[in-house]
N, C-alpha and C. Protein backbone atom coordinates (compact mmCIF):
# COMPACT_ATOMS: atom_id res chain seq x y z
N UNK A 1 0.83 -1.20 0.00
CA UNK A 1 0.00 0.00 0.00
C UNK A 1 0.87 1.26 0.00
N UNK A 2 2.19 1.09 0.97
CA UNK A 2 2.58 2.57 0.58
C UNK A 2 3.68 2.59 -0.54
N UNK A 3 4.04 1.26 -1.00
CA UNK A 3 4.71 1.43 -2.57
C UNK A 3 3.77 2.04 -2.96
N UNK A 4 2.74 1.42 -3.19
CA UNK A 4 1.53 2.17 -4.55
C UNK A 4 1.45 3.63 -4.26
N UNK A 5 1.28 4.26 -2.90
CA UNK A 5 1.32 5.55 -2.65
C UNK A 5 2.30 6.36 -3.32
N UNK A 6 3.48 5.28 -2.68
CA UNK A 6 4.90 6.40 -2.95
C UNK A 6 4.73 6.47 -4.84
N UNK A 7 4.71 5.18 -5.62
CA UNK A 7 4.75 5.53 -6.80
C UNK A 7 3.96 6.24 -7.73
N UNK A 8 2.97 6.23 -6.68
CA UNK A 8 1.42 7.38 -7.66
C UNK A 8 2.44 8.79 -7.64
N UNK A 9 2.93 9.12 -6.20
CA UNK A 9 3.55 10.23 -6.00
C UNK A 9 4.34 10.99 -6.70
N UNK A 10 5.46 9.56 -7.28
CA UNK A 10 6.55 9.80 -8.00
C UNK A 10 5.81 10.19 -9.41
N UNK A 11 5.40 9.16 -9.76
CA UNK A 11 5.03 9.98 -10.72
C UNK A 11 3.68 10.85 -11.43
N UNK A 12 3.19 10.75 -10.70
CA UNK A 12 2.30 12.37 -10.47
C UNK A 12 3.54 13.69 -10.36
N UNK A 13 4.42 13.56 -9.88
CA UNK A 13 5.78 14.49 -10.23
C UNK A 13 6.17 14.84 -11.98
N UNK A 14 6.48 13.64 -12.14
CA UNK A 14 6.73 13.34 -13.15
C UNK A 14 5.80 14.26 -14.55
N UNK A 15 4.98 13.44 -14.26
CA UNK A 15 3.82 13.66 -15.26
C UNK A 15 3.32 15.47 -15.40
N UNK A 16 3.96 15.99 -13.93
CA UNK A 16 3.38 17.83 -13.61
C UNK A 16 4.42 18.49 -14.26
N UNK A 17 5.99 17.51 -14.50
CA UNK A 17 7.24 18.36 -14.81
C UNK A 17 6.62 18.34 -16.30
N UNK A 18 6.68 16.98 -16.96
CA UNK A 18 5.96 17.10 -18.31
C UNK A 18 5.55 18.30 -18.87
N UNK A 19 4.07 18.48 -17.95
CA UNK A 19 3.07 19.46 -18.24
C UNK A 19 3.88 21.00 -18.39
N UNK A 20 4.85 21.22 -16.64
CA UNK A 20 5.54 22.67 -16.75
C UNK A 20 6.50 22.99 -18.15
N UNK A 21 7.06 21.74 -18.56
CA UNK A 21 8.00 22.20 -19.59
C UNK A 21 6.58 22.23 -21.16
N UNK A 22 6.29 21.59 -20.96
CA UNK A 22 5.03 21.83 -22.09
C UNK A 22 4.59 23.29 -21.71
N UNK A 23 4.32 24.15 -20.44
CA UNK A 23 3.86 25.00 -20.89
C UNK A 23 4.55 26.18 -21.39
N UNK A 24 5.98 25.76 -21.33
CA UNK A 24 6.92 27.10 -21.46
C UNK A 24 7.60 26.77 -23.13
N UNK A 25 6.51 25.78 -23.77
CA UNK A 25 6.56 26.08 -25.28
C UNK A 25 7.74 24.97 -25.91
N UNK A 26 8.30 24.01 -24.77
CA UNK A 26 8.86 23.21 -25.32
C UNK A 26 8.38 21.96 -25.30
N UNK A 27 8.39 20.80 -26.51
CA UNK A 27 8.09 19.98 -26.15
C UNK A 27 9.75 18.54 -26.58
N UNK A 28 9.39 17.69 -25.77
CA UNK A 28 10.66 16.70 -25.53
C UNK A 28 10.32 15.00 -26.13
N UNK A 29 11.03 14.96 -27.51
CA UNK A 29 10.67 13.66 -28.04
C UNK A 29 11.19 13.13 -27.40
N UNK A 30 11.75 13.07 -26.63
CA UNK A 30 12.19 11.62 -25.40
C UNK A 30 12.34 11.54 -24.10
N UNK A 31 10.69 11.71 -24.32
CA UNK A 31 10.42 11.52 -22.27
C UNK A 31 9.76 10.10 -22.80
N UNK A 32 10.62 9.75 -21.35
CA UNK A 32 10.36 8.11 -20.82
C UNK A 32 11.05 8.21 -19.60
N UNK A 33 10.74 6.97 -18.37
CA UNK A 33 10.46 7.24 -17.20
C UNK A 33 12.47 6.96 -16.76
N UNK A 34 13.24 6.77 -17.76
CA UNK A 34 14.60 6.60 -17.99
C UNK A 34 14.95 7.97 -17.80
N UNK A 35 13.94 8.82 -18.19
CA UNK A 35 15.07 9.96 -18.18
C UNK A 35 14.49 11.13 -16.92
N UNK A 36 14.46 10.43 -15.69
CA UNK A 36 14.19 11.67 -14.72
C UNK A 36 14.97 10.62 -13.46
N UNK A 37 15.20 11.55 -12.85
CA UNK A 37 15.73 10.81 -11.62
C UNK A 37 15.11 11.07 -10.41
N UNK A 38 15.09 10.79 -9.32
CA UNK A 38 14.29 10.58 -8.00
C UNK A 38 15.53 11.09 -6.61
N UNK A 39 15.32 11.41 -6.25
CA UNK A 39 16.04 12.37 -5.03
C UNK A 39 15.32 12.45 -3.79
N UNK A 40 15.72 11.18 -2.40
CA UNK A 40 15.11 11.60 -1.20
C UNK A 40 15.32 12.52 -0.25
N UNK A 41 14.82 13.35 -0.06
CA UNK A 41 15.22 14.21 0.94
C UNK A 41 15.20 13.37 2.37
N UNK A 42 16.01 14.57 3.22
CA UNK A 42 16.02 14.36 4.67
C UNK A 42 14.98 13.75 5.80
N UNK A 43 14.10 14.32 4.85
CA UNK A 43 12.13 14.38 5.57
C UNK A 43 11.76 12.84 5.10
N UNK A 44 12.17 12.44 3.92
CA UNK A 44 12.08 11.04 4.00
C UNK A 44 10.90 11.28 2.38
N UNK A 45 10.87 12.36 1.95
CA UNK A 45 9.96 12.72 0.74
C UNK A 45 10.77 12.59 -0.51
N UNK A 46 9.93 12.36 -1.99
CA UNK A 46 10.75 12.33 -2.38
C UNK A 46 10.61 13.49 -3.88
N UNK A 47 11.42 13.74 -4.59
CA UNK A 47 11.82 14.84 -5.48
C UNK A 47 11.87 14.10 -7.01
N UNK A 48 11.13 13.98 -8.26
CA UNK A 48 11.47 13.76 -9.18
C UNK A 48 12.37 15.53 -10.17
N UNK A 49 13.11 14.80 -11.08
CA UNK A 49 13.30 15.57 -11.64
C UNK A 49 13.75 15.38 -13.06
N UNK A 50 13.61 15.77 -14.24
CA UNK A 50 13.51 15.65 -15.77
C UNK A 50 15.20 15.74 -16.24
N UNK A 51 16.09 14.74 -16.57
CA UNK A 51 17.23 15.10 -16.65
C UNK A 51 18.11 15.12 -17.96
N UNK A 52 16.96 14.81 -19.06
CA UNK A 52 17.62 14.82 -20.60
C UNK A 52 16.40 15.51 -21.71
N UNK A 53 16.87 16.51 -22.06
CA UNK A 53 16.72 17.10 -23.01
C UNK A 53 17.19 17.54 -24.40
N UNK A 54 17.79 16.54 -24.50
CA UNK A 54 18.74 16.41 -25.99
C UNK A 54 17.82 16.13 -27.13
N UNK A 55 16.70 16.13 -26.99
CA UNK A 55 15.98 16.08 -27.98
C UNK A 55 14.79 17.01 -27.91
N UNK A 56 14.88 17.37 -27.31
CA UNK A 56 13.83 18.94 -27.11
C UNK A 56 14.23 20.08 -28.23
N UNK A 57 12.85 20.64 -28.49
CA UNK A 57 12.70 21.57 -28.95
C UNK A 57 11.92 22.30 -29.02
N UNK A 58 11.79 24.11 -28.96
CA UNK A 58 11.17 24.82 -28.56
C UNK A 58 9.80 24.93 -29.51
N UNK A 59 9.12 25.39 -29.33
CA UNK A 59 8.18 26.04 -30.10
C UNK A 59 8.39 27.23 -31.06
N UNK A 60 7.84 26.71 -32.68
CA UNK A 60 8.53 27.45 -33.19
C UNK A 60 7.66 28.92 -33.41
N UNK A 61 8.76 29.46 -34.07
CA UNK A 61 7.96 31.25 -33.73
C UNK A 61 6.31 31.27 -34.43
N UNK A 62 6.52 31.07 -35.54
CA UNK A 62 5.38 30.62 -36.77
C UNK A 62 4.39 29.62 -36.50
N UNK A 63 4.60 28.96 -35.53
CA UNK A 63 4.19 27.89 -35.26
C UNK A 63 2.61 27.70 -34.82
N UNK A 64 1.54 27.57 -35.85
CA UNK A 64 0.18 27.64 -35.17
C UNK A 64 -0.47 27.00 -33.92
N UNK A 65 -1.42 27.43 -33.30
CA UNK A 65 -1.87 26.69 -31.98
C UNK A 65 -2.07 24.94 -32.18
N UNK A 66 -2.79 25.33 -33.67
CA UNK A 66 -3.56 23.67 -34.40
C UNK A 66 -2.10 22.90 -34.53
N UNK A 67 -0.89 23.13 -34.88
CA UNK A 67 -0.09 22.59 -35.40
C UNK A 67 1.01 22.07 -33.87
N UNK A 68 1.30 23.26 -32.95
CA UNK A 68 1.85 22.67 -31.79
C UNK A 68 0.96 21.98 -30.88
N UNK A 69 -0.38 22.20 -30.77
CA UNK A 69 -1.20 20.74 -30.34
C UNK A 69 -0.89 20.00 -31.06
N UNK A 70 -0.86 19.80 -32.11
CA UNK A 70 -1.05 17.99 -32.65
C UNK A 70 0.70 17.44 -32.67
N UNK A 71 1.34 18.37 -32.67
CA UNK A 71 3.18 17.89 -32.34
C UNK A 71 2.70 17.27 -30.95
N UNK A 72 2.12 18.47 -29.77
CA UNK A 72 2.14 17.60 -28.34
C UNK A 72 1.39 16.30 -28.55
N UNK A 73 0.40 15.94 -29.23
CA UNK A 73 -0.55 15.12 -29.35
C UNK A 73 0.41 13.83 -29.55
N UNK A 74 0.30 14.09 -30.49
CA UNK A 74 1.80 12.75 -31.59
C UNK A 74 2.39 12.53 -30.34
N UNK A 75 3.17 13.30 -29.70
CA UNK A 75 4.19 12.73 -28.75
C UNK A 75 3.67 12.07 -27.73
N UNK A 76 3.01 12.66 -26.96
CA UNK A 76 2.17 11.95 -25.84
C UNK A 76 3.17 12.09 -24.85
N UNK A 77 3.65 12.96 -24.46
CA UNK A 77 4.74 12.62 -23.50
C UNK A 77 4.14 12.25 -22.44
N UNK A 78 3.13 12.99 -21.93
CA UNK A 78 2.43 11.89 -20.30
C UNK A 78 2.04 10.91 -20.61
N UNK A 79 1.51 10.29 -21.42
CA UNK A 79 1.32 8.67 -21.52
C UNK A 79 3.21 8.31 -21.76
N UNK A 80 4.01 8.89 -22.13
CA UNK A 80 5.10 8.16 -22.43
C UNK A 80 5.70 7.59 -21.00
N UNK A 81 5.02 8.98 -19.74
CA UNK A 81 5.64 8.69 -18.61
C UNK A 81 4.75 7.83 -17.95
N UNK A 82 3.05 8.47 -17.64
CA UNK A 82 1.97 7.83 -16.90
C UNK A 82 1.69 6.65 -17.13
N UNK A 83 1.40 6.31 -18.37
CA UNK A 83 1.28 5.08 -19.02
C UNK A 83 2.04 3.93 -19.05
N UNK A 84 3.32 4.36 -19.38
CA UNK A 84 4.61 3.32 -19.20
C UNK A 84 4.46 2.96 -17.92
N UNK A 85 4.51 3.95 -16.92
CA UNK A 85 4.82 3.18 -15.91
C UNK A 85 3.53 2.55 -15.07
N UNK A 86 2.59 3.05 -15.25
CA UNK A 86 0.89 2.13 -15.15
C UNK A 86 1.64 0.69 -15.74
N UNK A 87 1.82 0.63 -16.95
CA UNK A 87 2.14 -0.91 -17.51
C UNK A 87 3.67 -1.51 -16.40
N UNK A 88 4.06 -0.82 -15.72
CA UNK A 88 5.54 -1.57 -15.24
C UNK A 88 4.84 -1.83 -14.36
N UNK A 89 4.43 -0.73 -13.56
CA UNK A 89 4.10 -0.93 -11.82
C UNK A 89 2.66 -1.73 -11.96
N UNK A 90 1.99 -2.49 -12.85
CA UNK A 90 0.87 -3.54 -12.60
C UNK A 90 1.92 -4.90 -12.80
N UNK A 91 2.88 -5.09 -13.39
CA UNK A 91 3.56 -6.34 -13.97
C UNK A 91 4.29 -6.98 -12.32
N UNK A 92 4.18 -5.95 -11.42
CA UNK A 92 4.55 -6.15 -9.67
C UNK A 92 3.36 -5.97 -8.77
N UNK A 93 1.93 -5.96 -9.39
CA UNK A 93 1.09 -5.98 -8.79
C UNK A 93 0.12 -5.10 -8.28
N UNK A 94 1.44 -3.63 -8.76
CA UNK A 94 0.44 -2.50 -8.79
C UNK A 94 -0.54 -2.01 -9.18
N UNK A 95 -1.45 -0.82 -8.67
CA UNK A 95 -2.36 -0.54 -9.46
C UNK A 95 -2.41 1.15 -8.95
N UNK A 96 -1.76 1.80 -10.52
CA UNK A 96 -1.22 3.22 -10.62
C UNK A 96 -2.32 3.67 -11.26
N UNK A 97 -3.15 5.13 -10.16
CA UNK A 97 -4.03 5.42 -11.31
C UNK A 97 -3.25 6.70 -11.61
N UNK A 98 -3.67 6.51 -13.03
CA UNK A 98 -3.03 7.59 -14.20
C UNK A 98 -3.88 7.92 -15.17
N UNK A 99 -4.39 9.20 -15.33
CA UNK A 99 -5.57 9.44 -16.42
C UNK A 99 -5.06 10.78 -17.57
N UNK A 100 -4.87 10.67 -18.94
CA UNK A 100 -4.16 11.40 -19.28
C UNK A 100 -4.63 12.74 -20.05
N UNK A 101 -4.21 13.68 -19.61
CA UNK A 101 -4.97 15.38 -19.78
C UNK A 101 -5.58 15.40 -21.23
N UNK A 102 -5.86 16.23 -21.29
CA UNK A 102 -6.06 17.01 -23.10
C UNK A 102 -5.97 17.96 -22.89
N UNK A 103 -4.95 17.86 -22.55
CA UNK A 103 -4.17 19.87 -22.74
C UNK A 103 -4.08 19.87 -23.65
N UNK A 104 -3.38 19.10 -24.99
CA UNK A 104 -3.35 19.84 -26.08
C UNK A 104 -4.43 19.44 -27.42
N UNK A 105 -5.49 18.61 -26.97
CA UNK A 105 -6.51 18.02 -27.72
C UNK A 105 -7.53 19.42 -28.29
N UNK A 106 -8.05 20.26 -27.20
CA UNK A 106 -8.75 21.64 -27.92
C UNK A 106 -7.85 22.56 -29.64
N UNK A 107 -6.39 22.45 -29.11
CA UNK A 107 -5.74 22.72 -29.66
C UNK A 107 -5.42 22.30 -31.12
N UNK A 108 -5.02 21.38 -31.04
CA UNK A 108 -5.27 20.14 -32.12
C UNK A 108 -6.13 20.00 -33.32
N UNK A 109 -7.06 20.12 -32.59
CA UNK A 109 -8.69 19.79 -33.52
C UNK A 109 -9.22 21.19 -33.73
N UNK A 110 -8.51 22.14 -32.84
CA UNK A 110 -9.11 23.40 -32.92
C UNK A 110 -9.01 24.26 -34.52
N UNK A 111 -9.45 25.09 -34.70
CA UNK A 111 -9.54 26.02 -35.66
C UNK A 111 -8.46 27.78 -35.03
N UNK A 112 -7.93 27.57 -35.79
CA UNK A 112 -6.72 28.82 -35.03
C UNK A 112 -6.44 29.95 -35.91
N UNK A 113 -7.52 29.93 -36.87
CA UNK A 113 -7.79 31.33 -38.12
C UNK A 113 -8.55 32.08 -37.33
């Protein structure tokens, strides 16, 4: 019970860093749960954090609303993180709930003339 806690935790971290770097216009073809690391503090809590960005790239200047939704879309980076690890942490018995946004689904499908 408090694995399942601690790992909803972790990555509910995870999945919020996603979202912050999504909102500052970048998005990262290679998030997977490989590339963040975990840090306990003193208190006994713990700290995710996003540690490769070698494949990131910003949003481009020109770049329409319709067109950088459906880049975020394609990528899926929170299912790359939420999802993946829903499928690891059930293969040990877990059960991670993870439900994945549509932040960029309005966008996407939207009309941006």
């Amino acid at each position: 019970m408090i694995v399942d806690l601690l790992s909803e935790g972790i990555v509910d971290q995870a999945v919020a860093i996603v979202q912050v770097v999504g909102d500052h216009n970048i998005l990262n073809r290679d998030v997977r749960p490989d590339n963040f690391i975990i840090e306990q503090n003193r208190s006994g809590s713990y700290r995710v954090f996003m540690i490769d960005f070698g494949l990131a790239r910003l949003r481009g200047r020109d770049e329409s609303d319709r067109d950088w939704g459906k880049a975020k879309l394609n990528r899926d980076e929170e299912g790359a993180v939420g999802l993946v690890m829903k499928k690891r942490l059930a293969r040990e018995g877990f059960e991670l709930r993870f439900e994945k946004s549509d932040r960029y689904m309005e966008w996407a499908g939207g009309d941006d003339e």
